[in-house]
Protein backbone atom coordinates (compact mmCIF):
# COMPACT_ATOMS: atom_id res chain seq x y z
CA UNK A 1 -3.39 112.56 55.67
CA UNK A 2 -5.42 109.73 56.38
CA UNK A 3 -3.83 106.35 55.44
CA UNK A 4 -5.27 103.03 55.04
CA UNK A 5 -2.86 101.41 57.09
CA UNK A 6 -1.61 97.59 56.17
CA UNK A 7 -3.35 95.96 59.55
CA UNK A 8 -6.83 94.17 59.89
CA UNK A 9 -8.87 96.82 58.02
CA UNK A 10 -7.60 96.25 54.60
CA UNK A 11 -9.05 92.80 53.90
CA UNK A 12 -6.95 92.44 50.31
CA UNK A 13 -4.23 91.75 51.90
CA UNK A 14 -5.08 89.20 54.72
CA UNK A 15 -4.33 85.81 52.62
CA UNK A 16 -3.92 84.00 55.67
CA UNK A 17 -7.66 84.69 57.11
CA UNK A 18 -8.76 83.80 53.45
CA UNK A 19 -6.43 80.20 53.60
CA UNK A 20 -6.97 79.12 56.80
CA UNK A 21 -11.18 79.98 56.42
CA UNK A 22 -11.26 78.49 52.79
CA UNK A 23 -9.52 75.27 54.85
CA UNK A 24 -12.18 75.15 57.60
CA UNK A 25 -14.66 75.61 55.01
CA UNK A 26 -13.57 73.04 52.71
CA UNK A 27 -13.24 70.17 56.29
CA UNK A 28 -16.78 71.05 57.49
CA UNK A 29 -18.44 70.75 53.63
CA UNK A 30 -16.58 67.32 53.92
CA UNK A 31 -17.56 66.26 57.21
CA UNK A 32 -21.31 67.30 56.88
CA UNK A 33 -21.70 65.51 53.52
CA UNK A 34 -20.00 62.24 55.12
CA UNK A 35 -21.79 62.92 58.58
CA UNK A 36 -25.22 62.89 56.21
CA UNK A 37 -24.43 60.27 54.65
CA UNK A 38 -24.84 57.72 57.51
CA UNK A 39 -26.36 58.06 60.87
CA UNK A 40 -25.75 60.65 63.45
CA UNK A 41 -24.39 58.46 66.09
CA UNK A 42 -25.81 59.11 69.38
CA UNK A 43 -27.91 61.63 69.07
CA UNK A 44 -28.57 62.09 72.47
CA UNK A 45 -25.20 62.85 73.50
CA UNK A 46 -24.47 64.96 70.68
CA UNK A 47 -27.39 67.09 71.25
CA UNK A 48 -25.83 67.54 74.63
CA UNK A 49 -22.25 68.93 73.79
CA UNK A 50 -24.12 70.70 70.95
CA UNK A 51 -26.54 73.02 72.73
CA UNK A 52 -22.82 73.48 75.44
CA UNK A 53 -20.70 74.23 72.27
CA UNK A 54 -23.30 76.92 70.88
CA UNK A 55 -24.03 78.55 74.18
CA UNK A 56 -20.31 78.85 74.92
CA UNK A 57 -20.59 80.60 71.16
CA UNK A 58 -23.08 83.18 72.62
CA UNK A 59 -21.53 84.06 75.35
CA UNK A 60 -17.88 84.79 73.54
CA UNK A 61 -15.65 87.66 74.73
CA UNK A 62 -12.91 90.03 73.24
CA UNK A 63 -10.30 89.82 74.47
CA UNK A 64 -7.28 92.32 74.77
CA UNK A 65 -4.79 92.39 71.15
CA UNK A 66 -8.03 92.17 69.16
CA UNK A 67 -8.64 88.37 69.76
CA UNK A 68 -11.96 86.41 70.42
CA UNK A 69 -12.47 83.20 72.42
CA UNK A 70 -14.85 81.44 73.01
CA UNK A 71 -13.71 79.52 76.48
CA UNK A 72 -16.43 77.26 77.32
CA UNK A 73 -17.43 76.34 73.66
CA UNK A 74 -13.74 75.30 72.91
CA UNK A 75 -13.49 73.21 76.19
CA UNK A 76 -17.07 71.69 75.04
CA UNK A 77 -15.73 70.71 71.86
CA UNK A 78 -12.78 69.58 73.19
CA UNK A 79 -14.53 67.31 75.66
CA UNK A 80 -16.51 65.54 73.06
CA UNK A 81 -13.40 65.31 70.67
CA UNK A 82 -11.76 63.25 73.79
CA UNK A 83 -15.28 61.35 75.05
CA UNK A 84 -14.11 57.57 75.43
CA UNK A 85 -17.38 57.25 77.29
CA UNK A 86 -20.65 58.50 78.47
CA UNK A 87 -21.50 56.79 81.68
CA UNK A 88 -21.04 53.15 80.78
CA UNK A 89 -21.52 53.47 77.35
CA UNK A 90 -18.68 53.79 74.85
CA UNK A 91 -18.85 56.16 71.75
CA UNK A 92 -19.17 55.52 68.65
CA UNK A 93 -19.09 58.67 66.69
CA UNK A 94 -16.25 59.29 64.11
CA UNK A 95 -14.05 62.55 64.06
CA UNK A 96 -16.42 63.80 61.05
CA UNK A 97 -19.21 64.08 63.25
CA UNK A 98 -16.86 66.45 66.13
CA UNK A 99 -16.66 68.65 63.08
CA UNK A 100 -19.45 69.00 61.82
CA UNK A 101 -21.40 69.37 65.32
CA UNK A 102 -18.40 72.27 65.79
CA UNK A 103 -19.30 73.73 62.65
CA UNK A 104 -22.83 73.92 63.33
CA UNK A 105 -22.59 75.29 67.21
CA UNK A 106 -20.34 77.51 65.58
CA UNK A 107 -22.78 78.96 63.15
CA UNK A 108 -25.90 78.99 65.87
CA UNK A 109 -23.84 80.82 68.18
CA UNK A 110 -23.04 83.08 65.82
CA UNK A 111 -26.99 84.14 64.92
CA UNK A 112 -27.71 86.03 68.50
CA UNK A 113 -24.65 88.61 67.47
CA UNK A 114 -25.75 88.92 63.63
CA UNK A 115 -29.15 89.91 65.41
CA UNK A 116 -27.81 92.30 67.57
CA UNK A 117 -25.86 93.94 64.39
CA UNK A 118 -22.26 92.77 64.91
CA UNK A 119 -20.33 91.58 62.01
CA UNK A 120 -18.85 87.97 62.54
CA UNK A 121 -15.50 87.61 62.18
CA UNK A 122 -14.25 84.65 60.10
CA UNK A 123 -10.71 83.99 61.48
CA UNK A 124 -11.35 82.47 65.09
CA UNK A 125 -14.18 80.63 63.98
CA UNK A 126 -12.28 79.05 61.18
CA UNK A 127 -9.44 77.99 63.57
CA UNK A 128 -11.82 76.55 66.13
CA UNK A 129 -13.12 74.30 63.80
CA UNK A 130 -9.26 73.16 62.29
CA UNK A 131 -8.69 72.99 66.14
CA UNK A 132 -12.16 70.96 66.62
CA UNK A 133 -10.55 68.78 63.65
CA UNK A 134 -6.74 67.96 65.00
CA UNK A 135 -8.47 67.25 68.49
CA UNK A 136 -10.70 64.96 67.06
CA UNK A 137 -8.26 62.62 64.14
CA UNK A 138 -5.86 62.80 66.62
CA UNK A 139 -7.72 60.86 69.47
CA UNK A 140 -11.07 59.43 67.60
CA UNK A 141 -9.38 56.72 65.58
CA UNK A 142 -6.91 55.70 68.19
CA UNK A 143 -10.11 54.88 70.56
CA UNK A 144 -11.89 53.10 67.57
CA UNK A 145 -15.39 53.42 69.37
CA UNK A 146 -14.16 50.95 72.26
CA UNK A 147 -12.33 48.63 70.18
CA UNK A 148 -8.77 49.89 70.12
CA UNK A 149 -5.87 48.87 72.73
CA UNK A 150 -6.38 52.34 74.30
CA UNK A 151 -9.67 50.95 75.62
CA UNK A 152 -8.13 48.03 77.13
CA UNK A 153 -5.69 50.35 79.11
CA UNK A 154 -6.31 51.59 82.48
CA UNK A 155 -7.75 54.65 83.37
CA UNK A 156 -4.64 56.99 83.93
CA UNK A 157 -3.35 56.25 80.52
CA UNK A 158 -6.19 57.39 78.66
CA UNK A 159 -6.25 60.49 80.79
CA UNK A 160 -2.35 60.88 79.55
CA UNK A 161 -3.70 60.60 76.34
CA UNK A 162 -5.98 62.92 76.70
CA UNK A 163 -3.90 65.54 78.22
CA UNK A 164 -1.64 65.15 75.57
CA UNK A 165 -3.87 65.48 72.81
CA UNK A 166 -5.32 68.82 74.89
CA UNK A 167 -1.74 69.91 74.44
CA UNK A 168 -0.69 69.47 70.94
CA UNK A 169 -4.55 71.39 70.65
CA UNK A 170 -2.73 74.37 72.80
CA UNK A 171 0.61 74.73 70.84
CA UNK A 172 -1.52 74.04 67.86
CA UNK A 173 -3.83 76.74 68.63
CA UNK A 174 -0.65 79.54 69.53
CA UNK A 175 0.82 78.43 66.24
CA UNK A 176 -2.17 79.29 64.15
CA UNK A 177 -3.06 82.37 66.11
CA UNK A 178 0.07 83.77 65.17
CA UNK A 179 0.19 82.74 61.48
CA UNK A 180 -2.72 85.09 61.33
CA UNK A 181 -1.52 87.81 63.37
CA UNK A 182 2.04 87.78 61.48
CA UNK A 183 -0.40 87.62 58.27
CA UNK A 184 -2.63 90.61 59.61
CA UNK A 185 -0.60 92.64 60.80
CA UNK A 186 2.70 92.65 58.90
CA UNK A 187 4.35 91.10 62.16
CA UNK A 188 7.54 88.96 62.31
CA UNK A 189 6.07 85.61 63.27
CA UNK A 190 8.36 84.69 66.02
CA UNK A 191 7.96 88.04 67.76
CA UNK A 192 3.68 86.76 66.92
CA UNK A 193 3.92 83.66 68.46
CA UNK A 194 6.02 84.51 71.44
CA UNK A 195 2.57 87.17 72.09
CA UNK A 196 0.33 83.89 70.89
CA UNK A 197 1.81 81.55 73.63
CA UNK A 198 1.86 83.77 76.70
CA UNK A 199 -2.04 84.71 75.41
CA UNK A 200 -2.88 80.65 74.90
CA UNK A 201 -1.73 79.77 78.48
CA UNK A 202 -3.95 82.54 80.21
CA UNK A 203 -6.86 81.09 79.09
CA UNK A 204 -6.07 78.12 76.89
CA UNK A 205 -4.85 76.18 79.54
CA UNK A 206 -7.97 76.45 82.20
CA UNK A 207 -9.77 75.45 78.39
CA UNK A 208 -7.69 72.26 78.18
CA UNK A 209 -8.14 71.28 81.37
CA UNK A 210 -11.84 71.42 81.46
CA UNK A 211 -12.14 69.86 78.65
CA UNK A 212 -9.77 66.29 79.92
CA UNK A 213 -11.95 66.89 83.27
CA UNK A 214 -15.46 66.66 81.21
CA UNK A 215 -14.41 64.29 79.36
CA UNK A 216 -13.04 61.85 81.69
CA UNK A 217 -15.68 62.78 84.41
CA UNK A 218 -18.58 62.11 81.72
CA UNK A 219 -17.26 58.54 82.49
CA UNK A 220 -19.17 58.68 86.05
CA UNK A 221 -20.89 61.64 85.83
CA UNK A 222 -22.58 61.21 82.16
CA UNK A 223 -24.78 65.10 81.35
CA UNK A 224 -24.01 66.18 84.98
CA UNK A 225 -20.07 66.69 83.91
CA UNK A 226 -21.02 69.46 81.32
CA UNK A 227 -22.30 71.91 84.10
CA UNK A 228 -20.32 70.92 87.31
CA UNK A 229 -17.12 71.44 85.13
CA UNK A 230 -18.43 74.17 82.77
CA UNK A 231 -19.48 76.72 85.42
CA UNK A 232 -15.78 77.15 86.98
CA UNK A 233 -14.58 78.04 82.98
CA UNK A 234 -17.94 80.33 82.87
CA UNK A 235 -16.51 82.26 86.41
CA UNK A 236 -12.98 82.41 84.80
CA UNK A 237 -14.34 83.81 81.71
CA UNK A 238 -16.21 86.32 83.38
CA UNK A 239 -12.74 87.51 85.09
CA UNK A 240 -11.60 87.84 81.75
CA UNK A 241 -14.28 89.85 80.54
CA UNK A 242 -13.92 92.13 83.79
CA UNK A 243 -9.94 92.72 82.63
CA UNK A 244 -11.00 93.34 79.40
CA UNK A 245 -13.37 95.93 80.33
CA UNK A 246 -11.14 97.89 82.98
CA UNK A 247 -8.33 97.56 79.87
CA UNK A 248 -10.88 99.38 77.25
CA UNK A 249 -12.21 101.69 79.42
CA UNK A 250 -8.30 102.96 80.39
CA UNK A 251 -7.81 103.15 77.15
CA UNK A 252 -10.72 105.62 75.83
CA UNK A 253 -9.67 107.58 79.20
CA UNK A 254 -6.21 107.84 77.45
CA UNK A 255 -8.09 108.57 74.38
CA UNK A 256 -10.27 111.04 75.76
CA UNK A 257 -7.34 113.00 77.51
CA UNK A 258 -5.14 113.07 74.18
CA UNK A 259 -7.78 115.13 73.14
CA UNK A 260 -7.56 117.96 75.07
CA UNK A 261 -4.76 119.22 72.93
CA UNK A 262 -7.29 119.41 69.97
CA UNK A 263 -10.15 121.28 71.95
CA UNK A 264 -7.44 123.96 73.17
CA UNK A 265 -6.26 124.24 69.44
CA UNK A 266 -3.09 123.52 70.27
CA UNK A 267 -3.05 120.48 68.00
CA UNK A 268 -4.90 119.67 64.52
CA UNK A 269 -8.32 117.58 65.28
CA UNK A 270 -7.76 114.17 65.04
CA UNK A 271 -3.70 114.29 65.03
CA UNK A 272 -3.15 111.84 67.89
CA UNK A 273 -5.35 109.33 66.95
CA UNK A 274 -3.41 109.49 63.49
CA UNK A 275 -0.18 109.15 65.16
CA UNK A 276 -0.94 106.20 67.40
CA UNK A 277 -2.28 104.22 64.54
CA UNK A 278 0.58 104.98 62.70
CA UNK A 279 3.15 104.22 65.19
CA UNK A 280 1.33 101.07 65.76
CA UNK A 281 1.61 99.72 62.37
CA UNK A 282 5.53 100.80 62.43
CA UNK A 283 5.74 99.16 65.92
CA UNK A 284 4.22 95.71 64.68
CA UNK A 285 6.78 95.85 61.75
CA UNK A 286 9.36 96.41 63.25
CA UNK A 287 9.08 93.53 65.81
CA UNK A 288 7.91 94.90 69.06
CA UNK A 289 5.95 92.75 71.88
CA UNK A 290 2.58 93.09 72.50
CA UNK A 291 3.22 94.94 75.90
CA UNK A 292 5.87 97.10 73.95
CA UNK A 293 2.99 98.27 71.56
CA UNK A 294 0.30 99.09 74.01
CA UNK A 295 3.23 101.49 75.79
CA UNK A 296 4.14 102.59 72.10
CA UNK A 297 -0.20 103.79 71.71
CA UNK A 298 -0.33 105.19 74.93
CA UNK A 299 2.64 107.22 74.72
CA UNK A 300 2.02 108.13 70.92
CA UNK A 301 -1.74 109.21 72.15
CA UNK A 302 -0.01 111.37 74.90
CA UNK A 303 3.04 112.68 73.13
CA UNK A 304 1.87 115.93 72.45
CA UNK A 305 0.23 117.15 76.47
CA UNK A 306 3.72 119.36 76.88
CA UNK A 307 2.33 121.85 74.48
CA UNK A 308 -0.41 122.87 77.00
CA UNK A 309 1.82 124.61 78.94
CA UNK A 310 2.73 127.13 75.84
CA UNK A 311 1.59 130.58 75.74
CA UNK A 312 1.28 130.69 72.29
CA UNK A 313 0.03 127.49 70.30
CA UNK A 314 2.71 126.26 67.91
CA UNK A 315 0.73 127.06 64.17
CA UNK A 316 -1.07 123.86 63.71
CA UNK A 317 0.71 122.13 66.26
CA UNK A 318 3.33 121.17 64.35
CA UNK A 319 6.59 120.89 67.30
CA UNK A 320 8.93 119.62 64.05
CA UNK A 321 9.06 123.66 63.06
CA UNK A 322 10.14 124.73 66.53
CA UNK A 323 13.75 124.61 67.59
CA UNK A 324 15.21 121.06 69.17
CA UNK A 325 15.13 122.78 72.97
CA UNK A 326 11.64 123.86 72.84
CA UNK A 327 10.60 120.47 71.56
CA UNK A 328 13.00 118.66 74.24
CA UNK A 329 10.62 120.99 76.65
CA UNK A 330 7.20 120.19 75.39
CA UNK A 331 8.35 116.77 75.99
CA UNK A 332 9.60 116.95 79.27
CA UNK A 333 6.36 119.06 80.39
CA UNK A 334 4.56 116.20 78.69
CA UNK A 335 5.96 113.61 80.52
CA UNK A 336 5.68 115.37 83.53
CA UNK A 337 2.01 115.13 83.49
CA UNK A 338 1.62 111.72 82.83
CA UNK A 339 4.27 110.95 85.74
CA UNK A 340 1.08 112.30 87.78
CA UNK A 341 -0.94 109.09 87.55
CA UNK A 342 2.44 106.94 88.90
CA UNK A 343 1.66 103.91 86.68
CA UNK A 344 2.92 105.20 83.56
CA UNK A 345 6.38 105.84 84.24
CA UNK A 346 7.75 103.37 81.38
CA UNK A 347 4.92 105.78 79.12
CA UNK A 348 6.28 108.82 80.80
CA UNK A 349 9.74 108.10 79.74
CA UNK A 350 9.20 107.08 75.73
CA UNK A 351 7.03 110.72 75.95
CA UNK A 352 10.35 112.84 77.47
CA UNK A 353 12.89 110.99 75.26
CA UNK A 354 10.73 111.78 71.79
CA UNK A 355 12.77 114.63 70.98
CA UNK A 356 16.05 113.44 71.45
CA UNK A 357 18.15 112.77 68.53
CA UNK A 358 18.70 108.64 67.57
CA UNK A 359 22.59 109.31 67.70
CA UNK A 360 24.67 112.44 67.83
CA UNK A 361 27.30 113.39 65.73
CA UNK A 362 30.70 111.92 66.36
CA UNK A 363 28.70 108.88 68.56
CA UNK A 364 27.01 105.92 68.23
CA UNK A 365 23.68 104.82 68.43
CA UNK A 366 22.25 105.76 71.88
CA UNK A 367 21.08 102.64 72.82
CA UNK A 368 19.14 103.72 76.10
CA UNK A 369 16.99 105.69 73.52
CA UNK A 370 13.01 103.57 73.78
CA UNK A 371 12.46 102.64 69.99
CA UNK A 372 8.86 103.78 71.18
CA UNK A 373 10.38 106.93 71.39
CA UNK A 374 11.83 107.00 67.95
CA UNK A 375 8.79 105.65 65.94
CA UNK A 376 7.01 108.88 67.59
CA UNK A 377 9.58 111.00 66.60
CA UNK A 378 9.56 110.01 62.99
CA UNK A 379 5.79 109.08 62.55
CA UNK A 380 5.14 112.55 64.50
CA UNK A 381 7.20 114.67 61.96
CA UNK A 382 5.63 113.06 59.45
CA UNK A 383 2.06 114.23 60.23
CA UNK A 384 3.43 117.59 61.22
CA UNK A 385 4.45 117.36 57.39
CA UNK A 386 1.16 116.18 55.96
CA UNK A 387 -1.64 117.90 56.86
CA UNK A 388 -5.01 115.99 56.87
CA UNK A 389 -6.09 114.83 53.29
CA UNK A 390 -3.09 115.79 51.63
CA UNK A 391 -2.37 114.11 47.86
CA UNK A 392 -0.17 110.78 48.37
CA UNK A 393 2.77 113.23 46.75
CA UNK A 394 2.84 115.25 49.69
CA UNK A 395 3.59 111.75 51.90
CA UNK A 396 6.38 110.92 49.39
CA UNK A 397 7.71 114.37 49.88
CA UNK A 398 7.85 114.11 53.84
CA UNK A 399 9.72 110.38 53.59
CA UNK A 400 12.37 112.21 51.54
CA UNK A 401 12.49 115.28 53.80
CA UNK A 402 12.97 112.41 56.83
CA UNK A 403 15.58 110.62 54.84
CA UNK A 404 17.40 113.52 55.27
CA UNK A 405 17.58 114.10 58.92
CA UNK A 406 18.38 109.99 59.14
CA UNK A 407 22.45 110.91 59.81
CA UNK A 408 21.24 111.75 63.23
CA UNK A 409 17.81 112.81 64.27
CA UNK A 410 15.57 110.04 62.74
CA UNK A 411 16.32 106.14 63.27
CA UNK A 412 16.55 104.97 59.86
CA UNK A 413 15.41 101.27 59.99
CA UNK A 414 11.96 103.24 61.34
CA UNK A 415 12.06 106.03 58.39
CA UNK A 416 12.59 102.87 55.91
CA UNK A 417 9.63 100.75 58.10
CA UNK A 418 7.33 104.23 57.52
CA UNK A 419 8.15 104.64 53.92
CA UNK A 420 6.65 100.83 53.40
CA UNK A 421 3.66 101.30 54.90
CA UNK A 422 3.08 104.95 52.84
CA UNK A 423 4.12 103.01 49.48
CA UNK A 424 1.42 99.81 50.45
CA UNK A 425 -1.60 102.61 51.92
CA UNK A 426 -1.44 103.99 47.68
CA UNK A 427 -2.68 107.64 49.25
């Protein structure tokens, strides 16, 4: 059965992509039209920080969780958000101008990828330019171009200034991230921002800093504190990008070797994949941490690597119509395997425990039981139940035929969880 599952792919339901880039559209149409309406002030400089922002645009990375940054572009636009001066000269340039140059870096970095045939995305763009804009009202006006008291002060209190505008600009940044995560991805928002923060400080914060450091060195320094300062973020980026890499390319190996169920016929083509996905939209639901859910897709990719060692292939590869020990076994041999490459052992264990039973009778809840293990268990019973491109009836059928086992095989918060996301997919 393949289901349109409620996460970034169905684009009806992401109103908090469509607010927050109707928002950044609606700043930047304001702040060009006022922008054009006088005089660019200081050209020179702005060209500057514009061909830094846009480059830093072109040279963007993914990063792990589906997120895009843009390191050295962000710490460019930062840097001119918080320019008191250039050299000896003070600036002049009003916060409408920081947006609109970040809209239109934005929009030239963006043409080299169009070329190349990726589709732009329209969420981190859109919250680097509200990010652009809180940077820039929150220190432009309060330095006045040179005329304010914060111009009188000395030099360490505008660099506390700074640093505290670069901050609110962090927790500003985490909180918007995980709005549209939460939004996205059906996520509790807490559980979304706690994955937001720890994601802002691994990169956000070498972001910040460079952009107080250009800023403050621009001072002395004037064009020569865009590369001295930019080329340490560029190094650190490319670490990133390295991490990134080593993290895809683990996963397709996963990937890959989930497959070799299929190509034995000992599972239907396709049926991991299906399961992963699935448990990863129950997962979000329900709560769990970003390192819980990459544990909860590699184990749901591997869960079924027991049956290779049967002599017969269970018809269609459906384990839910063999008996409870034989599915205990196929998960133990399964584990077993993955216990080979000794740095899956938290993996290895949701794998064995995905037979086991979410209480038995006359006990409580076992509470040492993964909940990785009992999304698989339900979401995995569920595709045993609905073969591929069966009517949406058939899916109602097999939440009603789970309902039934939820006294004590299947965890019914994750039955409930399942049923939503069948009801929203409408096939």
């Amino acid at each position: 059965m393949t289901m349109a599952l409620p996460t970034r792919a169905r684009s009806t339901e992401m109103r908090g992509t469509a607010l927050v880039a109707s928002a950044a559209v609606l700043l930047v149409l304001w702040s060009v039209v006022l922008t054009a309406g006088e005089h660019v002030h200081q050209p020179v400089i702005a060209t500057a920080f514009l061909v830094l922002v846009a480059l830093g645009e072109v040279v963007r990375l993914q990063l792990p969780g589906d997120r895009e940054a843009a390191p050295v572009g962000a710490a460019g636009i930062l840097a001119y958000a918080l320019l008191a001066r250039f050299g000896t000269q003070p600036t002049t340039y009003p916060a409408t101008q920081v947006i609109a140059l970040a809209a239109v870096a934005v929009l030239l970095g963006a043409v080299p990828h169009v070329l190349a045939g990726r589709t732009p995305r329209v969420d981190e763009p859109a919250r680097r330019i509200l990010l652009a804009a809180l940077a820039a009202y929150a220190f432009r006006p309060a330095w006045n171009g040179g005329q304010s008291w914060l111009a009188h002060q000395p030099t360490w209190v505008l660099a506390l200034v700074m640093l505290g505008v670069a901050v609110l600009v962090l927790l500003a940044d985490a909180v918007l991230a995980a709005f549209l995560r939460a939004d996205r991805d059906r996520a509790p928002y807490l559980i979304s921002l706690r994955d937001e923060l720890r994601a802002v400080l691994a990169l956000g914060s070498a972001v910040a800093a460079t952009g107080v450091l250009i800023a403050l060195a621009a001072q002395v320094m004037a064009f020569w504190a865009l590369p001295v300062f930019c080329v340490p973020l560029l190094l650190t980026q490319m670490s990133f990008r390295r991490y990134s890499v080593i993290r895809a390319t683990y996963l397709q190996t996963i990937r890959s070797l989930s497959r070799v169920t299929e190509l034995g016929g000992y599972t239907e083509t396709g049926h991991a994949q299906r399961v992963s996905e699935l448990s990863l939209a129950v997962g979000r639901e329900l709560g769990m941490r970003e390192d819980e859910l990459l544990e909860l897709e590699y184990a749901a990719l591997m869960h079924d690597l027991g049956q290779l060692s049967l002599t017969e292939p269970v018809p269609g590869g459906a384990t839910i119509m063999v008996d409870r020990g034989e599915q205990r076994r196929i998960a133990e041999l399964g584990a077993a395997v993955i216990r080979e490459a000794g740095v899956l052992d938290r993996v290895a264990l949701v794998v064995a425990r995905q037979a086991d039973p979410y209480r038995r009778p006359h006990e409580t809840t076992d509470e040492t039981l993964p909940l990785a293990s009992r999304i698989i268990k339900v979401v995995n019973a569920f595709e045993d139940l609905v073969p591929e491109g069966a009517e949406y009836s058939r899916g109602l059928d097999a939440i009603e035929r789970l309902r039934l086992g939820m006294a004590y095989d299947y965890d019914p918060r994750v039955v409930e969880t399942l049923a939503r996301i069948v009801r929203r997919s409408g096939r």
